[in-house]
N, C-alpha and C. Protein backbone atom coordinates (compact mmCIF):
# COMPACT_ATOMS: atom_id res chain seq x y z
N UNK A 1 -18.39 -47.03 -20.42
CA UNK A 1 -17.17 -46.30 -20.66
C UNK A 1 -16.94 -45.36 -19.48
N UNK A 2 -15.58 -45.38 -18.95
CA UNK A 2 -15.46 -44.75 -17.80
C UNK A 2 -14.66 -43.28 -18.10
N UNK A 3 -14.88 -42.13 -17.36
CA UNK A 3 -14.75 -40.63 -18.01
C UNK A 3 -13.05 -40.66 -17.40
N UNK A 4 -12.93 -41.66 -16.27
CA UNK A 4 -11.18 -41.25 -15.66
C UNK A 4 -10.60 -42.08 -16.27
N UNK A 5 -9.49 -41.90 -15.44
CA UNK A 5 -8.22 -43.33 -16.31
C UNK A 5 -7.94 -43.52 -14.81
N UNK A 6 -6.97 -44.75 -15.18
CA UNK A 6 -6.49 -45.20 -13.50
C UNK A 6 -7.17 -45.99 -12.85
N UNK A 7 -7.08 -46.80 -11.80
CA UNK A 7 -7.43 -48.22 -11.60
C UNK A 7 -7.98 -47.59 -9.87
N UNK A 8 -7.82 -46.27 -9.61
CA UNK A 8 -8.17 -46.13 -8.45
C UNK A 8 -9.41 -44.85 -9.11
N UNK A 9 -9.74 -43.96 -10.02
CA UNK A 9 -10.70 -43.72 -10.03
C UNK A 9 -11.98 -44.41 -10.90
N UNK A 10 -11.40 -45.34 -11.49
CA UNK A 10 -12.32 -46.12 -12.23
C UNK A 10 -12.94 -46.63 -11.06
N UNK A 11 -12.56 -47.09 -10.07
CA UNK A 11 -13.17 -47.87 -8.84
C UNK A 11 -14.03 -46.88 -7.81
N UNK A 12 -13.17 -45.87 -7.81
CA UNK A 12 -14.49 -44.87 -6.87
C UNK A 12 -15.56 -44.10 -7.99
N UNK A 13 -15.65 -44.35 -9.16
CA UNK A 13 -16.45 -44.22 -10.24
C UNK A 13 -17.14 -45.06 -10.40
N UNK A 14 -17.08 -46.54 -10.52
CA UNK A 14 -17.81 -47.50 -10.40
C UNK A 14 -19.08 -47.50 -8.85
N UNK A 15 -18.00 -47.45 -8.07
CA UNK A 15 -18.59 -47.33 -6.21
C UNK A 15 -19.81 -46.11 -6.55
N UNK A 16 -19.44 -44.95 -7.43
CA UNK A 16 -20.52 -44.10 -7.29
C UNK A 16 -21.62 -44.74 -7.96
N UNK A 17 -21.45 -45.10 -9.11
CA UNK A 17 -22.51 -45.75 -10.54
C UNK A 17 -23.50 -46.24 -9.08
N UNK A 18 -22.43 -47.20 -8.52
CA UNK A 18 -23.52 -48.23 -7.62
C UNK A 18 -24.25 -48.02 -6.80
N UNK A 19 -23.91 -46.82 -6.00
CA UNK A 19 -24.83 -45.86 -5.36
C UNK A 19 -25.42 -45.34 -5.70
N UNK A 20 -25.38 -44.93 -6.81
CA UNK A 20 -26.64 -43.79 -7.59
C UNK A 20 -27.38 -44.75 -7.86
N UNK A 21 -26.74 -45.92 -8.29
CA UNK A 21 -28.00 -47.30 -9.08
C UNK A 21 -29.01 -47.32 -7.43
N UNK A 22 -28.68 -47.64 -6.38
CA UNK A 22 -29.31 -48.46 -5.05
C UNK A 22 -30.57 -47.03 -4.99
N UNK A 23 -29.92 -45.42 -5.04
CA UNK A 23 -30.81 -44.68 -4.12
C UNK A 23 -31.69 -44.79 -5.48
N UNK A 24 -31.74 -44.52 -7.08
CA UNK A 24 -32.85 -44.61 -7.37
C UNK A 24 -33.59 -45.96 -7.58
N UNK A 25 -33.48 -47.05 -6.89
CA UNK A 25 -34.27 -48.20 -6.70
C UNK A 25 -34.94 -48.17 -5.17
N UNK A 26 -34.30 -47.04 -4.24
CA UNK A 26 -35.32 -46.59 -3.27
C UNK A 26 -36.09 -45.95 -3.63
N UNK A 27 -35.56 -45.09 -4.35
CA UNK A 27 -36.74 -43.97 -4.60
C UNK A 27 -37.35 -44.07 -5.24
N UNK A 28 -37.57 -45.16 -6.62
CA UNK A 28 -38.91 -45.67 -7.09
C UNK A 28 -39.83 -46.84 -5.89
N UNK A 29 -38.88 -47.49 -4.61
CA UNK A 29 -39.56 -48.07 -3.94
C UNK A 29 -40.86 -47.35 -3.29
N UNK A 30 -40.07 -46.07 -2.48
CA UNK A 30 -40.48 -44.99 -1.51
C UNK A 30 -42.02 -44.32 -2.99
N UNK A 31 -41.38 -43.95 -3.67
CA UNK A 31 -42.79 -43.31 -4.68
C UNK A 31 -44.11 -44.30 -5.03
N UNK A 32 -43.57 -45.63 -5.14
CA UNK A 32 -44.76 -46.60 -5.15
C UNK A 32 -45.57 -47.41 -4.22
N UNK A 33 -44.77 -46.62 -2.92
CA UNK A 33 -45.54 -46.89 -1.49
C UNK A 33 -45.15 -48.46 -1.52
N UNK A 34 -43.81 -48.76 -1.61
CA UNK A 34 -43.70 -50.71 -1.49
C UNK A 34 -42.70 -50.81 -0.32
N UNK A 35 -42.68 -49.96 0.09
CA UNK A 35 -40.96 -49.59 0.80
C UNK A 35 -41.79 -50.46 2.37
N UNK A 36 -41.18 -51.35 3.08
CA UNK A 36 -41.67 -51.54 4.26
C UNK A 36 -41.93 -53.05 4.27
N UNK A 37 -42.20 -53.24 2.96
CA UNK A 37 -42.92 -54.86 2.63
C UNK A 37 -42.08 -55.80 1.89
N UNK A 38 -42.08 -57.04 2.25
CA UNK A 38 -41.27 -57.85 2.12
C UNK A 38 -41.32 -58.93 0.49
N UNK A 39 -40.23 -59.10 -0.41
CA UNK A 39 -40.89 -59.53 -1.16
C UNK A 39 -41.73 -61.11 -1.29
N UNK A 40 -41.34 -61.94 -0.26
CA UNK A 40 -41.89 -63.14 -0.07
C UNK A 40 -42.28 -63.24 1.14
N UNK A 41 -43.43 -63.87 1.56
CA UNK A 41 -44.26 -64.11 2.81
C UNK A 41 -43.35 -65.04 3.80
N UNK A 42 -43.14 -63.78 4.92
CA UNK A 42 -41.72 -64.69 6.17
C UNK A 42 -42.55 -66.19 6.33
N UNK A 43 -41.34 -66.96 6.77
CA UNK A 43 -42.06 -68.46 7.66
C UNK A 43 -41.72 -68.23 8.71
N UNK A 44 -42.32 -68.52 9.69
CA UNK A 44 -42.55 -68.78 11.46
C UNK A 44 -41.95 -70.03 11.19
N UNK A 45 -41.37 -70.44 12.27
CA UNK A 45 -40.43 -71.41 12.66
C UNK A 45 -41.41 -72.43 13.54
């Protein structure tokens, strides 16, 4: 449920949700020391 009305702050309301969602999926990365590492082993060519 969105707190504005309107089709232009529902969207920079959403844009925020999605940013707040990304930094705390860094910042449980960064706290569990995973930040740096890749999730599947690269292939050499």
């Amino acid at each position: 449920k969105y707190l504005c009305r309107g089709t232009v702050n529902v969207l920079a309301e959403s844009t925020m949700i999605a940013i707040a969602h990304n930094i705390n999926k860094l910042h449980r990365k960064i706290q569990s020391g995973k930040i740096g590492q890749h999730l599947f082993e690269l292939k050499t060519a």
